[in-house]
C-alpha atoms as a PDB file:
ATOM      1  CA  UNK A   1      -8.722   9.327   2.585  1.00  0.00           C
ATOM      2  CA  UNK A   2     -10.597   5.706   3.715  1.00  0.00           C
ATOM      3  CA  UNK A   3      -9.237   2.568   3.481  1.00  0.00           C
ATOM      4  CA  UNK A   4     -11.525   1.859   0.137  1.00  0.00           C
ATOM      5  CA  UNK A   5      -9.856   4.632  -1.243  1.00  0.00           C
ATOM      6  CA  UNK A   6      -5.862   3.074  -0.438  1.00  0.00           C
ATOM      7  CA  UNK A   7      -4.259   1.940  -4.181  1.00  0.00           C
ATOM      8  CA  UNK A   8      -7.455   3.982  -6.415  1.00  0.00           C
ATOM      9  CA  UNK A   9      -7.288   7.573  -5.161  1.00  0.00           C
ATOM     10  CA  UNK A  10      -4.159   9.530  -5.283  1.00  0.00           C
ATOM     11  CA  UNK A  11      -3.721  11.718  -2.339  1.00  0.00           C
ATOM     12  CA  UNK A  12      -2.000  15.431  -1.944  1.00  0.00           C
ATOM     13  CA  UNK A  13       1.367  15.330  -2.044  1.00  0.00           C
ATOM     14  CA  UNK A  14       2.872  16.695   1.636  1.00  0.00           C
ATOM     15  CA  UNK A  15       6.158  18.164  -0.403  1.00  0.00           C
ATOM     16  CA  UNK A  16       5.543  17.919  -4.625  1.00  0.00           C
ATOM     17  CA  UNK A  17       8.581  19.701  -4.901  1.00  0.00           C
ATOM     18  CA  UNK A  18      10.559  16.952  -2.779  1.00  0.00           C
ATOM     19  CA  UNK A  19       8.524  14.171  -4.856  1.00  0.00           C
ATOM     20  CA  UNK A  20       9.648  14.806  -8.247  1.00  0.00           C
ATOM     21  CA  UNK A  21      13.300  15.874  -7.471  1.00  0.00           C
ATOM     22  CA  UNK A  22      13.298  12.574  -5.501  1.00  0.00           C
ATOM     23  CA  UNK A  23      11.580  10.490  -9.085  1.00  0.00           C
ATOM     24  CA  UNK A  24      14.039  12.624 -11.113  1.00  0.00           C
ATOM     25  CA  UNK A  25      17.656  12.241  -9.526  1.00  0.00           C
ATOM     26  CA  UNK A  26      17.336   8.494  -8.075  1.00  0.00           C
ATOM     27  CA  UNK A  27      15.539   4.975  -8.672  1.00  0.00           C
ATOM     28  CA  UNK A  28      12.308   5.679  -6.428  1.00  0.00           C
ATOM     29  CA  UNK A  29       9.059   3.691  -6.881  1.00  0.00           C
ATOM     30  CA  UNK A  30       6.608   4.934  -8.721  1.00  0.00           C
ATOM     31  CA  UNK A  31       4.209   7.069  -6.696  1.00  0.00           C
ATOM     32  CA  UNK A  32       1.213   5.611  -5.969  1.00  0.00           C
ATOM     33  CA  UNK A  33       2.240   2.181  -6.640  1.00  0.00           C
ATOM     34  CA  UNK A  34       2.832   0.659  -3.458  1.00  0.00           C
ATOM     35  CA  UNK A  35      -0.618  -0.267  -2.165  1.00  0.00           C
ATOM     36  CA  UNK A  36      -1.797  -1.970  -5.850  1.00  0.00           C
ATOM     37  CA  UNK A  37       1.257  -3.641  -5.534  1.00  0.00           C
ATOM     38  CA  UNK A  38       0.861  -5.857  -2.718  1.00  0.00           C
ATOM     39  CA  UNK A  39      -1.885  -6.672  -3.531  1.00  0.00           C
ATOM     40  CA  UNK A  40      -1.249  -7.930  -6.933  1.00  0.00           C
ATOM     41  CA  UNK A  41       1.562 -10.165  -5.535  1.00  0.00           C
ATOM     42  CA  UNK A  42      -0.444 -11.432  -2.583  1.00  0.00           C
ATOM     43  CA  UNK A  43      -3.140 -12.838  -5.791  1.00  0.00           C
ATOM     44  CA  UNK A  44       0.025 -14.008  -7.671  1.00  0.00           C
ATOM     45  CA  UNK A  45       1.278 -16.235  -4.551  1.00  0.00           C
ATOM     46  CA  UNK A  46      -2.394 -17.510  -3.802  1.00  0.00           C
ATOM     47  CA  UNK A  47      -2.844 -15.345  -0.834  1.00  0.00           C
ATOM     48  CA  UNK A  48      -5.885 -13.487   0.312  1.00  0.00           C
ATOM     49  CA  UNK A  49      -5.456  -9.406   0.081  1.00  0.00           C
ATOM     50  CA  UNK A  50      -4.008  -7.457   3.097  1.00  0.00           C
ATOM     51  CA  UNK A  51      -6.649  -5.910   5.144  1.00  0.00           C
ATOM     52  CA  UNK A  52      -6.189  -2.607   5.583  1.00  0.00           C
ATOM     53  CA  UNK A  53      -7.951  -0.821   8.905  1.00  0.00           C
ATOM     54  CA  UNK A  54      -7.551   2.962  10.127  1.00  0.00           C
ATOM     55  CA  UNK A  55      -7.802   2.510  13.387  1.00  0.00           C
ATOM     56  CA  UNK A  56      -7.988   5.934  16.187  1.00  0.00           C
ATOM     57  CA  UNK A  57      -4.216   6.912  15.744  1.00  0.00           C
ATOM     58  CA  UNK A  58      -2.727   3.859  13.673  1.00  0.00           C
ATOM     59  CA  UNK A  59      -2.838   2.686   9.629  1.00  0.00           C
ATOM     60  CA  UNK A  60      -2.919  -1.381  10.395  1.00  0.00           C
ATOM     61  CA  UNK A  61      -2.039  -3.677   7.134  1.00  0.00           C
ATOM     62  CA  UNK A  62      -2.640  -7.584   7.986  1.00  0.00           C
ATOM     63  CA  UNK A  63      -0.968  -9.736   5.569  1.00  0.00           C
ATOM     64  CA  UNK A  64      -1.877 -13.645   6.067  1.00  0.00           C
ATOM     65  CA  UNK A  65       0.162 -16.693   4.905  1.00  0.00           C
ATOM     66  CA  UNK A  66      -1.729 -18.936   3.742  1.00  0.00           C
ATOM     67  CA  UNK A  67      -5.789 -19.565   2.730  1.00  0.00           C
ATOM     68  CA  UNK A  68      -6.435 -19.943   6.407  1.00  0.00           C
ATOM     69  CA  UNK A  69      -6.123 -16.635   7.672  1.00  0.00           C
ATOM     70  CA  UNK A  70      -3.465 -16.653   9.988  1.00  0.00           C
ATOM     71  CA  UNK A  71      -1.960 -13.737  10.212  1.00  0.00           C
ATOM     72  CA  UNK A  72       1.888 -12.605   9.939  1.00  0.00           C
ATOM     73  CA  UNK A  73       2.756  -8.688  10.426  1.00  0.00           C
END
């Protein structure tokens, strides 16, 4: 998957059978939902989108406080 695909494309799931036992029996988020989320409420608060960066053996997310760009983690 590539970073233009994060919050669109819905990946394999590494244990289905885990997944939906998990949705069934407790109060889990909603697959898929976590990535469209943030950035909804970053819009909502007046805040740019999180950049999102695959680097050579990390997933990076950069949120930023404010319309300046400066960063918090």
């Amino acid at each position: 998957m590539t970073v233009d695909q994060l919050g669109i494309a819905k990946p394999d799931l590494r244990n289905p059978a885990l997944a939906v036992m998990a949705e069934a029996l407790t109060d889990v988020e909603n697959r898929y939902s976590g990535i469209p989320t943030m950035r909804n409420e970053m819009i909502a608060f007046g805040l740019p989108e999180p950049v999102f960066e695959n680097r050579r053996n990390e997933f990076v997310v950069t949120f930023f406080n404010d319309s300046d760009n400066r960063n918090i983690y």
